[in-house]
C-alpha atoms as a PDB file:
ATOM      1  CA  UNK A   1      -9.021   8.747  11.479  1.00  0.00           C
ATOM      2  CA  UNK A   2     -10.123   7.859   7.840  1.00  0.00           C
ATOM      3  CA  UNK A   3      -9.619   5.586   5.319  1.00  0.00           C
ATOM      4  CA  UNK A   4      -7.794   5.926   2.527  1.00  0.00           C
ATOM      5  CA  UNK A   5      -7.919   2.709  -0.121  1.00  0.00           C
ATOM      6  CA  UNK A   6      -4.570   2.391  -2.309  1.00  0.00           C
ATOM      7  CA  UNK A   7      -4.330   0.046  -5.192  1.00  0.00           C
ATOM      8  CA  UNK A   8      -0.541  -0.441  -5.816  1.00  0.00           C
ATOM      9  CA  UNK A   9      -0.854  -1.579  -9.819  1.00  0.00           C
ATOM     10  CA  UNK A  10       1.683  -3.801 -10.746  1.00  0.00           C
ATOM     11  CA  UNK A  11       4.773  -2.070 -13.158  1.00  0.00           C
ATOM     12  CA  UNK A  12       7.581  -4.508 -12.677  1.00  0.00           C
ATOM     13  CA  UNK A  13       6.725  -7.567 -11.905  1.00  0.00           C
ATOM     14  CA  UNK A  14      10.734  -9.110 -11.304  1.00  0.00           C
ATOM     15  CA  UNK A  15      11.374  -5.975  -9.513  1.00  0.00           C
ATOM     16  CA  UNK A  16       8.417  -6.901  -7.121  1.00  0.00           C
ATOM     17  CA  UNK A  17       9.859 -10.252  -7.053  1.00  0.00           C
ATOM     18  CA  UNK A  18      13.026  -9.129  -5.852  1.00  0.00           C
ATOM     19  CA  UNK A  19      12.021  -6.856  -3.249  1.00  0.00           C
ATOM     20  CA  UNK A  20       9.097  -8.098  -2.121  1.00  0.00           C
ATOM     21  CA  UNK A  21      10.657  -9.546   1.739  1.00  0.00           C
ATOM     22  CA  UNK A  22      11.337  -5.365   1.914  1.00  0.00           C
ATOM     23  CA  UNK A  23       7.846  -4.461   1.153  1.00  0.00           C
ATOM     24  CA  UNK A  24       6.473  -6.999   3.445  1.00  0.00           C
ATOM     25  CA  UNK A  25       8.515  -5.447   5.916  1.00  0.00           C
ATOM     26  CA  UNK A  26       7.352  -2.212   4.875  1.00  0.00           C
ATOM     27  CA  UNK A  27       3.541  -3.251   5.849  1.00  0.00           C
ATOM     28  CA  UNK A  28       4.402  -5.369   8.810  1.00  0.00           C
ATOM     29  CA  UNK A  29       5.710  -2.147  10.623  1.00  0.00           C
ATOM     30  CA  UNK A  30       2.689   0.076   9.483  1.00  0.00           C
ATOM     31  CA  UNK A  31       0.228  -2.687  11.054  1.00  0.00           C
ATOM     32  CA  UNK A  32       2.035  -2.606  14.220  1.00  0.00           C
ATOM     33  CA  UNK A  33       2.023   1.278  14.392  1.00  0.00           C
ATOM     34  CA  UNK A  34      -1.356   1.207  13.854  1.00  0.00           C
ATOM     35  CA  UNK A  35      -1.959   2.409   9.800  1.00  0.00           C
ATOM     36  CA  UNK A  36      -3.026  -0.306   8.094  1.00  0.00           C
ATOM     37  CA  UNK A  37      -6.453  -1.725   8.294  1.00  0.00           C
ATOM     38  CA  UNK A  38      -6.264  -4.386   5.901  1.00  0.00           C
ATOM     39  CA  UNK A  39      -3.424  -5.146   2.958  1.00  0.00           C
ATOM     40  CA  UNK A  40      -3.310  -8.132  -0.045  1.00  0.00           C
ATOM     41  CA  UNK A  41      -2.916  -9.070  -3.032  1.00  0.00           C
ATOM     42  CA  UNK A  42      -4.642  -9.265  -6.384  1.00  0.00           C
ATOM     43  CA  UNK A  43      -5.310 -13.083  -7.044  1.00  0.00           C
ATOM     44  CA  UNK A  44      -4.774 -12.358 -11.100  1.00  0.00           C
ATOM     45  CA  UNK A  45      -1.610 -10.261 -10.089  1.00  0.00           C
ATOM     46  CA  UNK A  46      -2.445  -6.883 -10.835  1.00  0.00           C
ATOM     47  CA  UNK A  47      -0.942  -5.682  -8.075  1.00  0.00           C
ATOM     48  CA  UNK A  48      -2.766  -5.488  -4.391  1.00  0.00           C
ATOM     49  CA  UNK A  49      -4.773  -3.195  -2.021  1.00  0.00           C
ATOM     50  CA  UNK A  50      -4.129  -1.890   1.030  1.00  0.00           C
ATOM     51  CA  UNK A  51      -5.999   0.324   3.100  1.00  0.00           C
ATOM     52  CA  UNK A  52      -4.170   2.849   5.334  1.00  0.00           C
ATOM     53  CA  UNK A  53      -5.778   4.477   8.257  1.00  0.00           C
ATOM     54  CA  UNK A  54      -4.224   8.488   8.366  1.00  0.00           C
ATOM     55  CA  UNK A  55      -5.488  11.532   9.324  1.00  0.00           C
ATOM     56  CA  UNK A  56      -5.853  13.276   5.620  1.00  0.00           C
ATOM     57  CA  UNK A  57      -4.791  12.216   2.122  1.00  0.00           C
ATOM     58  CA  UNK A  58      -1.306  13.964   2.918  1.00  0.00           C
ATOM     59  CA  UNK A  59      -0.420  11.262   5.791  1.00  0.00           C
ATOM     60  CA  UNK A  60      -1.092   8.754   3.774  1.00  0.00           C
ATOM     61  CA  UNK A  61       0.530   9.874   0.127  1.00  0.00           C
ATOM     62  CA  UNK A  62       3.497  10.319   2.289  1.00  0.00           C
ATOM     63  CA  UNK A  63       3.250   6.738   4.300  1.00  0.00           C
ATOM     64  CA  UNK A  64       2.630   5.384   0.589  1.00  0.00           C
ATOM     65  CA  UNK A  65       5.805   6.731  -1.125  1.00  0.00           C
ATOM     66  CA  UNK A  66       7.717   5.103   1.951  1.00  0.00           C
ATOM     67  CA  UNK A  67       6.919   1.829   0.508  1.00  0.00           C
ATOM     68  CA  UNK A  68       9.843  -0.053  -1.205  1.00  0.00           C
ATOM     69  CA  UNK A  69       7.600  -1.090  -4.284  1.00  0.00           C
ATOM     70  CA  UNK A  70       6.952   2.729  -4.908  1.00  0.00           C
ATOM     71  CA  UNK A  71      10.663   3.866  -4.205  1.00  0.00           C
ATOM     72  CA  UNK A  72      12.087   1.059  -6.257  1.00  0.00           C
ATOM     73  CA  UNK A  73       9.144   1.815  -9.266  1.00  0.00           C
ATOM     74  CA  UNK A  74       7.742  -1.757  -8.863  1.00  0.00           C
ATOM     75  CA  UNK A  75       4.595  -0.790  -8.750  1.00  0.00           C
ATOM     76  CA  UNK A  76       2.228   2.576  -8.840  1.00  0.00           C
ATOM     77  CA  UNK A  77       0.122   4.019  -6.884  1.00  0.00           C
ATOM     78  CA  UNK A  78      -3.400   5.556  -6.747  1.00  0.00           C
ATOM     79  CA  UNK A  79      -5.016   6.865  -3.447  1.00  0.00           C
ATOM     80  CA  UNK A  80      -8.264   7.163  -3.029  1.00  0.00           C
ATOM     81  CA  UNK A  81     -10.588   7.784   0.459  1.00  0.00           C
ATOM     82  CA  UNK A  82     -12.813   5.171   1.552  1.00  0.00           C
ATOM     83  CA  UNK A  83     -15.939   5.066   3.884  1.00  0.00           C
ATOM     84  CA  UNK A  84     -16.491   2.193   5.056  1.00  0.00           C
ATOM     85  CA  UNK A  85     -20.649   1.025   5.772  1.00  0.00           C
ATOM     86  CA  UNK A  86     -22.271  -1.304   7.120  1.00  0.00           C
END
């Protein structure tokens, strides 16, 4: 598996309001299946992070634009892989 870091920039913040128990959702079911390796927030609410565990960029472009904040155009997305060290 590799890592692939996501930065979800914020585009609409009261549309990220709204929807935000669906997005939640969204990343509670990807933990428990195993694709997520950590997830949060931006403290000065740019958006968050989350870091998706997938066999190639493909997997996880396509696990990304299953998120309600992407479907809904709440917020962006930008994928980039990661290696993690020590």
């Amino acid at each position: 598996m590799k890592y692939f870091a996501v930065f979800l920039p914020m585009k609409d913040e009261e549309k990220s309001k709204q929807h935000r128990p669906e997005h939640l959702a969204f990343l509670q079911g990807k933990l428990e299946e195993g694709y997520i390796f950590a997830k949060g927030p931006f403290v000065d609410g740019a958006g968050g992070l989350v870091i998706y565990q997938a066999n190639s960029l493909e997997e996880a472009e396509a696990i990304v634009k299953q998120d309600p904040y992407v479907i809904i155009g709440a917020r962006g997305y930008e994928i980039h892989e990661w290696q993690m060290t020590q």
